[in-house]
PDB file of N, CA and C in Angstrom:
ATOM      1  N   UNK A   1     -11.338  14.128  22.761  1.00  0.00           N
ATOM      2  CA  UNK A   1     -12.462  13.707  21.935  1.00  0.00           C
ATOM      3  C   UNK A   1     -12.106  13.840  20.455  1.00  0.00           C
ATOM      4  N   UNK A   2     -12.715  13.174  19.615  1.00  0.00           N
ATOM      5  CA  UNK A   2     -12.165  12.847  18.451  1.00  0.00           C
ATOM      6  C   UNK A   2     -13.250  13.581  17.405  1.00  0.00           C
ATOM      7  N   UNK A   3     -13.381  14.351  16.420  1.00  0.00           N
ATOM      8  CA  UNK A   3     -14.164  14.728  15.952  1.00  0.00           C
ATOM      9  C   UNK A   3     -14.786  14.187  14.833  1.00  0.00           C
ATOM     10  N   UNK A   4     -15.460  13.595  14.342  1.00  0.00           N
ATOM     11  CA  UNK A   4     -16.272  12.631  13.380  1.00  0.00           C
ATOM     12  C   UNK A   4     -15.386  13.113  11.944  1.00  0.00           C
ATOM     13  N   UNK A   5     -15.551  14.958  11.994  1.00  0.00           N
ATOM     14  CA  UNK A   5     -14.983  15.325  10.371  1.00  0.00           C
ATOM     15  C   UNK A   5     -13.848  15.152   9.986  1.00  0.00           C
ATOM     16  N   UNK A   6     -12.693  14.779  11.138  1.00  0.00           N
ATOM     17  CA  UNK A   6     -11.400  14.781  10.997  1.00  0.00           C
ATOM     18  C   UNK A   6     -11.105  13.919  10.129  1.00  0.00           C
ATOM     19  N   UNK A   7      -9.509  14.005   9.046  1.00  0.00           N
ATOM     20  CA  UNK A   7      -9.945  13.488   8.186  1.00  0.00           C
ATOM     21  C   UNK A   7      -8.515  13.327   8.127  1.00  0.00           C
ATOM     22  N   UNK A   8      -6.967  13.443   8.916  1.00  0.00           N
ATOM     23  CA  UNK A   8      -5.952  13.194   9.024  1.00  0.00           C
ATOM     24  C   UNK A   8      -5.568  13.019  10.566  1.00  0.00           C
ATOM     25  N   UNK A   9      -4.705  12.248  10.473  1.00  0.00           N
ATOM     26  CA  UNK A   9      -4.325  11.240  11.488  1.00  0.00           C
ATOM     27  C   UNK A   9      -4.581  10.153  12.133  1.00  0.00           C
ATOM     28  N   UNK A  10      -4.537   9.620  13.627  1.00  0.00           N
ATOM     29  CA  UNK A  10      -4.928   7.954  13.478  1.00  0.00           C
ATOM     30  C   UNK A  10      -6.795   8.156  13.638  1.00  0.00           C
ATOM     31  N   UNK A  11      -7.493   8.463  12.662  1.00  0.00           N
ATOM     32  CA  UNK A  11      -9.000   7.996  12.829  1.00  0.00           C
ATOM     33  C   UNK A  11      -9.388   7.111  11.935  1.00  0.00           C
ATOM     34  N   UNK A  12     -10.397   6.420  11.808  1.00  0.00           N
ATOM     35  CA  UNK A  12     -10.891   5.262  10.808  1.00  0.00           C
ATOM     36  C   UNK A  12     -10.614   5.674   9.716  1.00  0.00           C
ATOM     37  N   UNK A  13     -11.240   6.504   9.376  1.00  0.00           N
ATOM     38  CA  UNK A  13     -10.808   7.451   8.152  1.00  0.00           C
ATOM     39  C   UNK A  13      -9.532   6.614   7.340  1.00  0.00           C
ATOM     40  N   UNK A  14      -8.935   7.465   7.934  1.00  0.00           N
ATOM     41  CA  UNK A  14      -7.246   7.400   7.584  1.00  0.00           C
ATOM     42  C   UNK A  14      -6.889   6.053   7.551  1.00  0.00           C
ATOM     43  N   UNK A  15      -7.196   5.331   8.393  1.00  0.00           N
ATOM     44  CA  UNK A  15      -6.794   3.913   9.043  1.00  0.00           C
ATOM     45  C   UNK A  15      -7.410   2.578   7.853  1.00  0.00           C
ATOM     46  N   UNK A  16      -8.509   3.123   7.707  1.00  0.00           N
ATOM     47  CA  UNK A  16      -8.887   2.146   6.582  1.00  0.00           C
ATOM     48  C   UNK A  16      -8.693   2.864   5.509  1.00  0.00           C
ATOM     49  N   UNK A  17      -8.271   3.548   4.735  1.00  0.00           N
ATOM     50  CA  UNK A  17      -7.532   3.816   3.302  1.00  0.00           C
ATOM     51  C   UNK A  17      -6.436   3.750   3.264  1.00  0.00           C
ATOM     52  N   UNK A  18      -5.542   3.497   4.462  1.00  0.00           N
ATOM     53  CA  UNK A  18      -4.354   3.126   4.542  1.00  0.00           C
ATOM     54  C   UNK A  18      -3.896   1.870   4.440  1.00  0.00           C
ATOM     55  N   UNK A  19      -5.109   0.771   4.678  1.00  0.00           N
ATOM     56  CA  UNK A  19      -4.898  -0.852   4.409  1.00  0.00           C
ATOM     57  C   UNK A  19      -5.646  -0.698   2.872  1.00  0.00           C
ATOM     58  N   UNK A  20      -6.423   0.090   2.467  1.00  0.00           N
ATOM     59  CA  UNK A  20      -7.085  -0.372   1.005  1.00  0.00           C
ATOM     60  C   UNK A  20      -5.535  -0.423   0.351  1.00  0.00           C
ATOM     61  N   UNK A  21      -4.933   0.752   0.347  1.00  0.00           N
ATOM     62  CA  UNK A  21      -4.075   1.161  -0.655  1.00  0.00           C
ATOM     63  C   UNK A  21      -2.757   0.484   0.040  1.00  0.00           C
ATOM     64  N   UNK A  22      -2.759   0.099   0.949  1.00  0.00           N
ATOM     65  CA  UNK A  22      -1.540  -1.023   0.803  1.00  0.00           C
ATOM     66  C   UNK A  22      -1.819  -2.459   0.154  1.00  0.00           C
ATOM     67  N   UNK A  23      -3.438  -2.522   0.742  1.00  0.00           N
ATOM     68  CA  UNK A  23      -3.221  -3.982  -0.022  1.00  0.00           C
ATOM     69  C   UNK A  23      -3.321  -3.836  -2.185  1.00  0.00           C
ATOM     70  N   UNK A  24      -3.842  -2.666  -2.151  1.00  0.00           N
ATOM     71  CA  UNK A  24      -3.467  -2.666  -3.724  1.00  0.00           C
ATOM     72  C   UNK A  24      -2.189  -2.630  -3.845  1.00  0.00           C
ATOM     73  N   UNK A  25      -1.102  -2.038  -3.159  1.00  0.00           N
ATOM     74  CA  UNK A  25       0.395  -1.830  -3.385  1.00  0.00           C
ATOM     75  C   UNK A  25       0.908  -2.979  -4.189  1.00  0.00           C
ATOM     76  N   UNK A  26       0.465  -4.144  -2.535  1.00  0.00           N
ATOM     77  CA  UNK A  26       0.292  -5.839  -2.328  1.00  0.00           C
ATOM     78  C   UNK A  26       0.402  -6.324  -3.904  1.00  0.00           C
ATOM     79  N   UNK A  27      -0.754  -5.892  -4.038  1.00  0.00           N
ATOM     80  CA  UNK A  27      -1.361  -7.167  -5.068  1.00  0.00           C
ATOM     81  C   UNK A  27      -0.268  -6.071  -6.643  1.00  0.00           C
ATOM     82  N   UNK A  28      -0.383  -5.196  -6.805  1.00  0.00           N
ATOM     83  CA  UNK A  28       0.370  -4.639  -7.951  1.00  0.00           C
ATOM     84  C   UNK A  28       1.315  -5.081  -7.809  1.00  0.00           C
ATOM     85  N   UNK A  29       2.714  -4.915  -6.426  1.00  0.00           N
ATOM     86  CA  UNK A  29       3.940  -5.822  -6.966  1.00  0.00           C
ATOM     87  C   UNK A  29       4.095  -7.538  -6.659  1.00  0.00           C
ATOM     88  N   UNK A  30       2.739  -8.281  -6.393  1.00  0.00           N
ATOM     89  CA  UNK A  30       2.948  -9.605  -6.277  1.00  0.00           C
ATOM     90  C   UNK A  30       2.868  -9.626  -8.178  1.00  0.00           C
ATOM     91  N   UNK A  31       1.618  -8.679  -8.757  1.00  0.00           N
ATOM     92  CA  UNK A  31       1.504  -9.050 -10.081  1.00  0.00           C
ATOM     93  C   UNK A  31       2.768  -8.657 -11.025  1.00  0.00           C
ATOM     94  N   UNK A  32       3.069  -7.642 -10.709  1.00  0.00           N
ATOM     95  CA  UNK A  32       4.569  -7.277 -11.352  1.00  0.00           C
ATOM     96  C   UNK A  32       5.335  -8.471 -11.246  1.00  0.00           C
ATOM     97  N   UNK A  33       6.130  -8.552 -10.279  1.00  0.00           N
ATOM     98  CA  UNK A  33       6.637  -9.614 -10.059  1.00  0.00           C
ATOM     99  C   UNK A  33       6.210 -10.764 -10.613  1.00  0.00           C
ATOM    100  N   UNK A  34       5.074 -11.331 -10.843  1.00  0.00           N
ATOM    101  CA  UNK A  34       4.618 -12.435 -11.433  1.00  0.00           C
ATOM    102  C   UNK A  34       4.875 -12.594 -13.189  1.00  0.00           C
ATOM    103  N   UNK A  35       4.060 -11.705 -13.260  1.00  0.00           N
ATOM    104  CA  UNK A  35       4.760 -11.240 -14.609  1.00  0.00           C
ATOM    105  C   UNK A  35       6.036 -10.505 -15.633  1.00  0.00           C
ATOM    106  N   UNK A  36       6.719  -9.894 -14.740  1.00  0.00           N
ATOM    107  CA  UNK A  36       8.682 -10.043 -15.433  1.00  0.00           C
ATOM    108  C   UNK A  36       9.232 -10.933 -14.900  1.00  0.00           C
ATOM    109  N   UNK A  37       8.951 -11.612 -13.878  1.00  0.00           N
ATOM    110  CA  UNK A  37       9.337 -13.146 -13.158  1.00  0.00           C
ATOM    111  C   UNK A  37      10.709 -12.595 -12.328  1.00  0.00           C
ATOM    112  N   UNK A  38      10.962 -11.146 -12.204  1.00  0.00           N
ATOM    113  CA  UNK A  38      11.991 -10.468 -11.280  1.00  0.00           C
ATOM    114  C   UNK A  38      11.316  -9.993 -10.033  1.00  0.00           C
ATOM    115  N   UNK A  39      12.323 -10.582  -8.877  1.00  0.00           N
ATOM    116  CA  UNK A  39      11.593  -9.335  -7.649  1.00  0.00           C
ATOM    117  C   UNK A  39      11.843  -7.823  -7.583  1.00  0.00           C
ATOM    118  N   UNK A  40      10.968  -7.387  -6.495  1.00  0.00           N
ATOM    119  CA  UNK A  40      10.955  -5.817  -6.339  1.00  0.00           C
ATOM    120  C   UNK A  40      12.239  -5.258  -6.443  1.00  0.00           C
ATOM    121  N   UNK A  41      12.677  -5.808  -5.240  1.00  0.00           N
ATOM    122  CA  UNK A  41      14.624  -5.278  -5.249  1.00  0.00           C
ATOM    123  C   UNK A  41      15.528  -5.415  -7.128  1.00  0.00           C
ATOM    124  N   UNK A  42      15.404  -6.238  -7.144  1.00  0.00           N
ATOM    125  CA  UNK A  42      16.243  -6.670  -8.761  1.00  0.00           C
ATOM    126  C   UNK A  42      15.461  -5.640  -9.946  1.00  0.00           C
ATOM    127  N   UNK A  43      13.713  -5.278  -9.913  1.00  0.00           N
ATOM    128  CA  UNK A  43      13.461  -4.605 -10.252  1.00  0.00           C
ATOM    129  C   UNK A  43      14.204  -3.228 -10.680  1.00  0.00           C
ATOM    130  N   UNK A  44      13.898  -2.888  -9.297  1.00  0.00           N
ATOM    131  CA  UNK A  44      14.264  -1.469  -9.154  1.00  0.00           C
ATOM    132  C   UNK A  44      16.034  -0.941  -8.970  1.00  0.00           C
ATOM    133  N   UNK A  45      16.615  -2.396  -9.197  1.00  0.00           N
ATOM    134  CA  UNK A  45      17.866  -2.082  -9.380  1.00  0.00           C
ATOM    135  C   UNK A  45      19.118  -2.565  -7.835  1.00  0.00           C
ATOM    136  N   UNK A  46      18.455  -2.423  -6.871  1.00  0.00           N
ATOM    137  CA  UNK A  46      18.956  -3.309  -5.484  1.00  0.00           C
ATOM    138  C   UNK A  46      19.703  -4.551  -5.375  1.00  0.00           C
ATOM    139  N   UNK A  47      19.259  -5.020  -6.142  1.00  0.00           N
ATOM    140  CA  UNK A  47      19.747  -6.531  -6.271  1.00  0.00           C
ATOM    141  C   UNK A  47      20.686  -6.780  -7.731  1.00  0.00           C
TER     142      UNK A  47
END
């Protein structure tokens, strides 16, 4: 049984602040990228 207060591991909780803050990740390096007109890798030195 799953306890409503739990507040780490796979519960909603966790599960949906884990897609908020990826899709901000998302959208910060599509905008990065958009704007130095370099990708992530070349960014950060990879490429």
């Amino acid at each position: 049984m799953e306890s409503q207060d739990a507040k780490f591991g796979f519960t909603q909780f966790a599960e949906t602040w884990n897609g908020r803050l990826a899709m901000l990740g998302f959208v910060i390096g599509l905008g990065t990228e958009l704007l130095t007109g370099q990708g992530i890798l070349s960014q950060i030195g990879l490429m």
